[in-house]
PDB file of N, CA and C in Angstrom:
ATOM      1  N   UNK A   1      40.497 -18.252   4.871  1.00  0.00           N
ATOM      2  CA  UNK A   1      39.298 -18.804   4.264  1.00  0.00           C
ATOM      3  C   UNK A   1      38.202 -19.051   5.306  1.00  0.00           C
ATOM      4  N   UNK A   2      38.840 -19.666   6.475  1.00  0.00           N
ATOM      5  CA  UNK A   2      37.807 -19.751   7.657  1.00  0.00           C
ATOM      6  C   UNK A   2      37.106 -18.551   7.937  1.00  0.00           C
ATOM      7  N   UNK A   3      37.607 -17.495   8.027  1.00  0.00           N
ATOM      8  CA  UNK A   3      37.183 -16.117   8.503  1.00  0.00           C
ATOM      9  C   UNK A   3      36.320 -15.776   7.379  1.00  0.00           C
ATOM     10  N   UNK A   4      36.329 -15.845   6.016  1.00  0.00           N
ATOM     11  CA  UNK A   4      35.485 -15.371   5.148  1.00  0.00           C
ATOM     12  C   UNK A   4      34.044 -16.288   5.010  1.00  0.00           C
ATOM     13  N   UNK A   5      34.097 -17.754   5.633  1.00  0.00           N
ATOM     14  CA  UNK A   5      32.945 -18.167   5.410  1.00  0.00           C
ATOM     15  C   UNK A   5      32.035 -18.046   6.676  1.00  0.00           C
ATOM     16  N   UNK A   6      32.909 -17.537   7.887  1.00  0.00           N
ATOM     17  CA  UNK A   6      31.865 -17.411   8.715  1.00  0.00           C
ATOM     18  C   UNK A   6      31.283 -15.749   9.206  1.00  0.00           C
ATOM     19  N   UNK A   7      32.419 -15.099   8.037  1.00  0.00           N
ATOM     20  CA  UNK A   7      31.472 -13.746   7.525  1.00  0.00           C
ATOM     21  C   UNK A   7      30.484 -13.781   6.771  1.00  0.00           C
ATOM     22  N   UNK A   8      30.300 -14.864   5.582  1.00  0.00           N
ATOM     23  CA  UNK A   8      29.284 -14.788   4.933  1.00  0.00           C
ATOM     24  C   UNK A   8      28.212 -15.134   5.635  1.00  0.00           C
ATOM     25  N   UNK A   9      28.649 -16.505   6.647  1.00  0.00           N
ATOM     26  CA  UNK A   9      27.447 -16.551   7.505  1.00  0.00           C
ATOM     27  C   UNK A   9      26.609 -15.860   8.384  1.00  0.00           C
ATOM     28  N   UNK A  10      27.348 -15.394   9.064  1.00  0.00           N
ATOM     29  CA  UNK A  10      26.746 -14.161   9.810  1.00  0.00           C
ATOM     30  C   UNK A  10      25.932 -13.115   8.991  1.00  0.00           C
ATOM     31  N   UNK A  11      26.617 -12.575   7.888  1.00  0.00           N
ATOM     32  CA  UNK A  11      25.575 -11.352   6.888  1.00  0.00           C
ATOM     33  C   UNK A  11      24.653 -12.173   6.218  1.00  0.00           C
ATOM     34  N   UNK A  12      24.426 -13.563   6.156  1.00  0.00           N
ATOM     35  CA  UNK A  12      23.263 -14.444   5.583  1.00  0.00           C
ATOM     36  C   UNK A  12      21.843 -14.443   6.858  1.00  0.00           C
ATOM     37  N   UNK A  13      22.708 -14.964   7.931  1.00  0.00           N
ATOM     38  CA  UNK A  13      21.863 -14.746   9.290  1.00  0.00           C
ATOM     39  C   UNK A  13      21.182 -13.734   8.969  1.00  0.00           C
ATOM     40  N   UNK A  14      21.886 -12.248   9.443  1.00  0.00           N
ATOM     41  CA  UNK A  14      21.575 -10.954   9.914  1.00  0.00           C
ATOM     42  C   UNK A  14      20.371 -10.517   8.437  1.00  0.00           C
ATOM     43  N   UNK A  15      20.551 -11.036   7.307  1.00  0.00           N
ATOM     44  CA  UNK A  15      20.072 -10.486   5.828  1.00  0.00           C
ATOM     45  C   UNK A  15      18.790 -11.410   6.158  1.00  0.00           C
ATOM     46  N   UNK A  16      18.445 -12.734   6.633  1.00  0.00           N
ATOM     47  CA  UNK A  16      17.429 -13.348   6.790  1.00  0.00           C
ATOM     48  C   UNK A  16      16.538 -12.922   7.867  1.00  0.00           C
ATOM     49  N   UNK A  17      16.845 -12.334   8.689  1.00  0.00           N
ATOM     50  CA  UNK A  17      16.319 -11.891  10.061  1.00  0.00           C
ATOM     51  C   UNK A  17      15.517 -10.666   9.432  1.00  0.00           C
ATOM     52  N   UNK A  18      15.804  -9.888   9.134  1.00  0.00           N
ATOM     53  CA  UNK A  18      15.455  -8.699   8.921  1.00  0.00           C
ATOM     54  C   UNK A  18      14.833  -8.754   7.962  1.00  0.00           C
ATOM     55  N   UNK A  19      14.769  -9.373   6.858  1.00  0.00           N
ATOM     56  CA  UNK A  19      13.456  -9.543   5.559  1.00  0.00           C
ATOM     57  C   UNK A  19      12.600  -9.980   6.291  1.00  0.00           C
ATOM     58  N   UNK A  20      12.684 -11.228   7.184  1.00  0.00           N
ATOM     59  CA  UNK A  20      11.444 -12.189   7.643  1.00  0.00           C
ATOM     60  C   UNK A  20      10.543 -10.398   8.588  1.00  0.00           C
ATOM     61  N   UNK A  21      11.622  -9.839   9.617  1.00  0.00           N
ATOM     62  CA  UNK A  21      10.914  -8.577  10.164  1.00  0.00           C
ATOM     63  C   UNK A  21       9.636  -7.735   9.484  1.00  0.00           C
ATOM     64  N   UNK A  22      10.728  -7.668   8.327  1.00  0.00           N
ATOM     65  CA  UNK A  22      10.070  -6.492   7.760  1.00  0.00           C
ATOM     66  C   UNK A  22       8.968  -7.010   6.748  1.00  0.00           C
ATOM     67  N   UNK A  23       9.164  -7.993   6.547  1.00  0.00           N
ATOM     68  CA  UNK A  23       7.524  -8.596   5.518  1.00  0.00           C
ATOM     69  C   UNK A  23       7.070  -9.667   6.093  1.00  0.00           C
ATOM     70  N   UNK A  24       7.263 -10.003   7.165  1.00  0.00           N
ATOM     71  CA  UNK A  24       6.391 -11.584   7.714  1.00  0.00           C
ATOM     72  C   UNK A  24       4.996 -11.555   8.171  1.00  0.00           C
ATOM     73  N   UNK A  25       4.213 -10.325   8.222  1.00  0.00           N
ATOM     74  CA  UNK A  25       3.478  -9.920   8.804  1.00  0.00           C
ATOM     75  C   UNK A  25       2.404  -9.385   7.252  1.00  0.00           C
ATOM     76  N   UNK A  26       1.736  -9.475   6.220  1.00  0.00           N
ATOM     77  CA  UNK A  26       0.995  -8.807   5.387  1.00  0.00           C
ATOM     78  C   UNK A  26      -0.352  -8.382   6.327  1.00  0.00           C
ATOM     79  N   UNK A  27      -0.860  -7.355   6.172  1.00  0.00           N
ATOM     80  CA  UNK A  27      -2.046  -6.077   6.632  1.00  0.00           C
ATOM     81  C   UNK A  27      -2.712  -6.692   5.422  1.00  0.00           C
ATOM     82  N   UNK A  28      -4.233  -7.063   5.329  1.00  0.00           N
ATOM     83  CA  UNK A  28      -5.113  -6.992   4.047  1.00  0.00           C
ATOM     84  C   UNK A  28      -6.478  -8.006   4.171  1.00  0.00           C
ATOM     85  N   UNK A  29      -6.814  -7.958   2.803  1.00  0.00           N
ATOM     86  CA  UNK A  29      -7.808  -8.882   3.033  1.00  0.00           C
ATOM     87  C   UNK A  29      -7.486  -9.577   2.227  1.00  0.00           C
ATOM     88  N   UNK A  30      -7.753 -11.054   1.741  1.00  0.00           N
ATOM     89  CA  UNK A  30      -7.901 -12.202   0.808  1.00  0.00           C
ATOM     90  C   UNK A  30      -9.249 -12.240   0.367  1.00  0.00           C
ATOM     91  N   UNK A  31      -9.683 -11.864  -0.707  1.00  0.00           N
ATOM     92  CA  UNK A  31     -10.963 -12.453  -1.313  1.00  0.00           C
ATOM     93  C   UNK A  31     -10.734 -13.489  -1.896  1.00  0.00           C
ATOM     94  N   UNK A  32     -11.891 -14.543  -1.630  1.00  0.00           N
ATOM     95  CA  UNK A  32     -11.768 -16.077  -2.113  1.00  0.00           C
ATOM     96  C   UNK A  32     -13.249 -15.983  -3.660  1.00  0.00           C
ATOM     97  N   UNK A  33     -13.075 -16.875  -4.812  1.00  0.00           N
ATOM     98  CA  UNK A  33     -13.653 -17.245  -5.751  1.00  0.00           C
ATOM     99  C   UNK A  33     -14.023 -18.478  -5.911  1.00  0.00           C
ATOM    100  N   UNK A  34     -14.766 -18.828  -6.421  1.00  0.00           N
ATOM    101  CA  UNK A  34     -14.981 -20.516  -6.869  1.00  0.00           C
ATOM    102  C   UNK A  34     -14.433 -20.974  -8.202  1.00  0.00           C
ATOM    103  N   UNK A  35     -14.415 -21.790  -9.103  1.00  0.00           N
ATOM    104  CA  UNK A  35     -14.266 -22.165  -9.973  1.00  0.00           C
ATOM    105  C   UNK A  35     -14.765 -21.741 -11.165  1.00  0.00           C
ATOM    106  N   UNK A  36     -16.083 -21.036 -11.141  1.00  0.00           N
ATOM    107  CA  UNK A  36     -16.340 -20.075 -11.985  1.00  0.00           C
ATOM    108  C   UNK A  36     -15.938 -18.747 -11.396  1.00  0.00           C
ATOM    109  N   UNK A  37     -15.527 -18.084 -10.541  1.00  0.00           N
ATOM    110  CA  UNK A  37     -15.222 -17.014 -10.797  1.00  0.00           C
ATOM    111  C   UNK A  37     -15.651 -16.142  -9.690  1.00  0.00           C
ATOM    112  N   UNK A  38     -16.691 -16.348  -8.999  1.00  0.00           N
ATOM    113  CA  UNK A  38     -17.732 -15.891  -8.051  1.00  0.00           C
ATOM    114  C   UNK A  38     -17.263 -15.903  -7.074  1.00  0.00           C
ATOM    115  N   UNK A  39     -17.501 -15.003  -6.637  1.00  0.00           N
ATOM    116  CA  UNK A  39     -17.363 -14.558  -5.020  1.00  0.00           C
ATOM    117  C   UNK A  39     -17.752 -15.187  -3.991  1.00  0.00           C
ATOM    118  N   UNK A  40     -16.831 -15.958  -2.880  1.00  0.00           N
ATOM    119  CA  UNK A  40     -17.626 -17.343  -2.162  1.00  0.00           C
ATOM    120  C   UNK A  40     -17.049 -16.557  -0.653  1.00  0.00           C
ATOM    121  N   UNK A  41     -16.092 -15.362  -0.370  1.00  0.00           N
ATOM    122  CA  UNK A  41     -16.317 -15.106   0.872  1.00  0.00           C
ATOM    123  C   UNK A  41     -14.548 -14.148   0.988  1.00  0.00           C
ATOM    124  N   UNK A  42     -14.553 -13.535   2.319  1.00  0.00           N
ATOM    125  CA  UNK A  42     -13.447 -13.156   1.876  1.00  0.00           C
ATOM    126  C   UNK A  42     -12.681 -12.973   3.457  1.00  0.00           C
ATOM    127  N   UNK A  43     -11.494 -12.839   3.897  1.00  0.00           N
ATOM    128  CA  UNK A  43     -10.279 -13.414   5.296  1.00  0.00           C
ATOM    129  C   UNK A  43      -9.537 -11.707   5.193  1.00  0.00           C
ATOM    130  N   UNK A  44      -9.921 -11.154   6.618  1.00  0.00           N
ATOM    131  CA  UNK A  44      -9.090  -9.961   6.436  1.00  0.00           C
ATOM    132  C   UNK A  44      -8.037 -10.611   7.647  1.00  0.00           C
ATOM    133  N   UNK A  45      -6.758 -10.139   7.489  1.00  0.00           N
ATOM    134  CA  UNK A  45      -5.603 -10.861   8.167  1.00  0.00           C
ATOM    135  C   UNK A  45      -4.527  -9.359   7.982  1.00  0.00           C
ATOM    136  N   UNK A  46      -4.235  -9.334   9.875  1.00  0.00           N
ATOM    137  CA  UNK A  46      -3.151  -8.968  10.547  1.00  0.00           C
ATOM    138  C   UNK A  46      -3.917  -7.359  10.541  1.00  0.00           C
ATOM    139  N   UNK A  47      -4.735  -7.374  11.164  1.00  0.00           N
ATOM    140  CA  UNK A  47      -5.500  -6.208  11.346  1.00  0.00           C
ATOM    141  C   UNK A  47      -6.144  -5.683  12.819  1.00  0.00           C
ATOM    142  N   UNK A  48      -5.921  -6.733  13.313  1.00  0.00           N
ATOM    143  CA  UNK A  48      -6.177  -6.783  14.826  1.00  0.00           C
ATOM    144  C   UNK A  48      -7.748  -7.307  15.015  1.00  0.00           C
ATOM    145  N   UNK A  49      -8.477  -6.647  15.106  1.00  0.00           N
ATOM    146  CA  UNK A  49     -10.306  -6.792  16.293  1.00  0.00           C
ATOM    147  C   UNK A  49     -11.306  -7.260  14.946  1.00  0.00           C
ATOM    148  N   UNK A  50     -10.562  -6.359  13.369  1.00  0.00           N
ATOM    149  CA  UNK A  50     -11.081  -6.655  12.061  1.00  0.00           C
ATOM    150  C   UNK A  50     -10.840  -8.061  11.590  1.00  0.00           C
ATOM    151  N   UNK A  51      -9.831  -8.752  11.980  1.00  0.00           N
ATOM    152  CA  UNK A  51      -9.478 -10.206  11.332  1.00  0.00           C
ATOM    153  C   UNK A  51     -10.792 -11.215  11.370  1.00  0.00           C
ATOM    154  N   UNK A  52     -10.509 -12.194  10.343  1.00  0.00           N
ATOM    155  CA  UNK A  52     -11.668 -13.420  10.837  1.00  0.00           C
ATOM    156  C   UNK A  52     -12.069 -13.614   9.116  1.00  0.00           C
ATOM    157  N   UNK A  53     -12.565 -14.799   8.675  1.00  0.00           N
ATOM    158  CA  UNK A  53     -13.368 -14.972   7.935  1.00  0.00           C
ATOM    159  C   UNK A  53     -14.674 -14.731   7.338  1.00  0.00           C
ATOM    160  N   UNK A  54     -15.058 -14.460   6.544  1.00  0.00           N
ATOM    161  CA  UNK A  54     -16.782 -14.313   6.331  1.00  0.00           C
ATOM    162  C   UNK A  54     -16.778 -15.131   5.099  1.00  0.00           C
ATOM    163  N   UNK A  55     -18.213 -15.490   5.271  1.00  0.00           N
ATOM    164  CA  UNK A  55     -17.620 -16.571   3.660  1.00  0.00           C
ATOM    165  C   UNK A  55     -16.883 -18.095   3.811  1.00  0.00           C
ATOM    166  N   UNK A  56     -16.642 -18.373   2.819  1.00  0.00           N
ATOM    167  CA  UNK A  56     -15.944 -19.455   2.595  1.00  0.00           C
ATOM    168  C   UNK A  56     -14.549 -19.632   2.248  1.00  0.00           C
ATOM    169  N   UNK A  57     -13.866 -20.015   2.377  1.00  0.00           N
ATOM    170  CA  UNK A  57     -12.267 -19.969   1.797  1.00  0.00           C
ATOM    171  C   UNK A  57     -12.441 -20.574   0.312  1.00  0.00           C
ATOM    172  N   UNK A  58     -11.582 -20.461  -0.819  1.00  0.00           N
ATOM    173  CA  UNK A  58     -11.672 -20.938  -1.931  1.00  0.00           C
ATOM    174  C   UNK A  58     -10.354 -20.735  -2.181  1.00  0.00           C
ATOM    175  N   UNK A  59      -9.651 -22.097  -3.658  1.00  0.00           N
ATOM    176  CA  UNK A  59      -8.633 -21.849  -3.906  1.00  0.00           C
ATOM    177  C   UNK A  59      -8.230 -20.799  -4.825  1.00  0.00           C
ATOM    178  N   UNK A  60      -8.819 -20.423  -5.820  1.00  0.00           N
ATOM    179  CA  UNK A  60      -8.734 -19.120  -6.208  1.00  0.00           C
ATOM    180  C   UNK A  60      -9.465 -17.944  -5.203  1.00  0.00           C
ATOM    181  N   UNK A  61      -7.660 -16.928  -4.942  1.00  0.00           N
ATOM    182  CA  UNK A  61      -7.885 -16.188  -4.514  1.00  0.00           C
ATOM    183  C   UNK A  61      -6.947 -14.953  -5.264  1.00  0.00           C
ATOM    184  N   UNK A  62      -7.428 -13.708  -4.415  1.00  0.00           N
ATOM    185  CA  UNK A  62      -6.615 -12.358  -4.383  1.00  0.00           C
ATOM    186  C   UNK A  62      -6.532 -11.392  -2.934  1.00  0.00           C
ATOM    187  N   UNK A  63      -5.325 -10.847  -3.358  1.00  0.00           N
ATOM    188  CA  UNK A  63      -5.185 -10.104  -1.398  1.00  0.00           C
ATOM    189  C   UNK A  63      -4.873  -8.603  -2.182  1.00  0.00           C
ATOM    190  N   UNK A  64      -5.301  -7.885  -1.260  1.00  0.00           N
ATOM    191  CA  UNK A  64      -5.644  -6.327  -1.483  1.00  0.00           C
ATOM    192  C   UNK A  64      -4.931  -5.889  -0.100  1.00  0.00           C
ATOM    193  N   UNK A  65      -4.307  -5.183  -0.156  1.00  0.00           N
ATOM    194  CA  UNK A  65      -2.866  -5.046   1.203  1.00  0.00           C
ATOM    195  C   UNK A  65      -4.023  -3.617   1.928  1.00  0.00           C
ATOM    196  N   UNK A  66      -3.153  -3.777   3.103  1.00  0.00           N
ATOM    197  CA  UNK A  66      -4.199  -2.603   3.821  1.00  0.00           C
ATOM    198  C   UNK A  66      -5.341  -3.035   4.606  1.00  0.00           C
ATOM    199  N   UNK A  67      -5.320  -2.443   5.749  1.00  0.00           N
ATOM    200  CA  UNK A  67      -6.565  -2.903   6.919  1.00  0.00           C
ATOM    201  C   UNK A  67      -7.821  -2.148   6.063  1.00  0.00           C
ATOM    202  N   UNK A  68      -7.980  -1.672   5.165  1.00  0.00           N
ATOM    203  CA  UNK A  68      -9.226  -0.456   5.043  1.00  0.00           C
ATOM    204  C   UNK A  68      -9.845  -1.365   4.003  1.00  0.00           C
ATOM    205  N   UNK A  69      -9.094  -2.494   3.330  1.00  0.00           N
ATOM    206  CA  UNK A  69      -9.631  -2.731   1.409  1.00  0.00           C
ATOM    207  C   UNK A  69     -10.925  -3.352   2.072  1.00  0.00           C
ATOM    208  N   UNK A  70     -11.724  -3.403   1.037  1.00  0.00           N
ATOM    209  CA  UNK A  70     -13.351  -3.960   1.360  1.00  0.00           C
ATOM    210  C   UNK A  70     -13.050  -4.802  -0.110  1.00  0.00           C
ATOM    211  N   UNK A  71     -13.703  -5.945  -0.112  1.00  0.00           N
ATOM    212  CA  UNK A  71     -13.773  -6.551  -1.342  1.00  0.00           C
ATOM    213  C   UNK A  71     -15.268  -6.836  -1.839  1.00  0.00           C
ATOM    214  N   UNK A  72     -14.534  -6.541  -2.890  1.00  0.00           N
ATOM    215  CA  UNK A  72     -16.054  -6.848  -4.146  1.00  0.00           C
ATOM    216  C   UNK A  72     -16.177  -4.996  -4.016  1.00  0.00           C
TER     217      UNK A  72
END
């Protein structure tokens, strides 16, 4: 029984490591909205020299994957 729970542990480890790898990182932009709906600014993230804000942050948002998306 000992041996089987510290197999599961290990393939829990090794299964957590490698998701966080392979998706911890999203390429894109975030466009931010206001409360009506409008366009208040938009965050391109994990793009390198392109990253940074313009605009305003807002809690309604949407992300468009990819260094290239332009929003609006």
């Amino acid at each position: 029984m000992k041996v089987w729970a510290k197999t599961t542990a290990i393939f829990a480890l090794l299964l957590a490591s490698t998701s966080t790898m392979a998706g911890g990182c999203l390429q894109g932009t975030w466009t931010y909205y206001d409360d009506e709906g409008s366009y208040t600014g938009y965050e391109t993230v994990g793009c390198g020299a392109a990253d940074g804000l313009r605009g305003e942050r807002a809690y309604n948002k949407s992300f468009t994957q990819g260094c290239n998306a332009t929003p609006i």
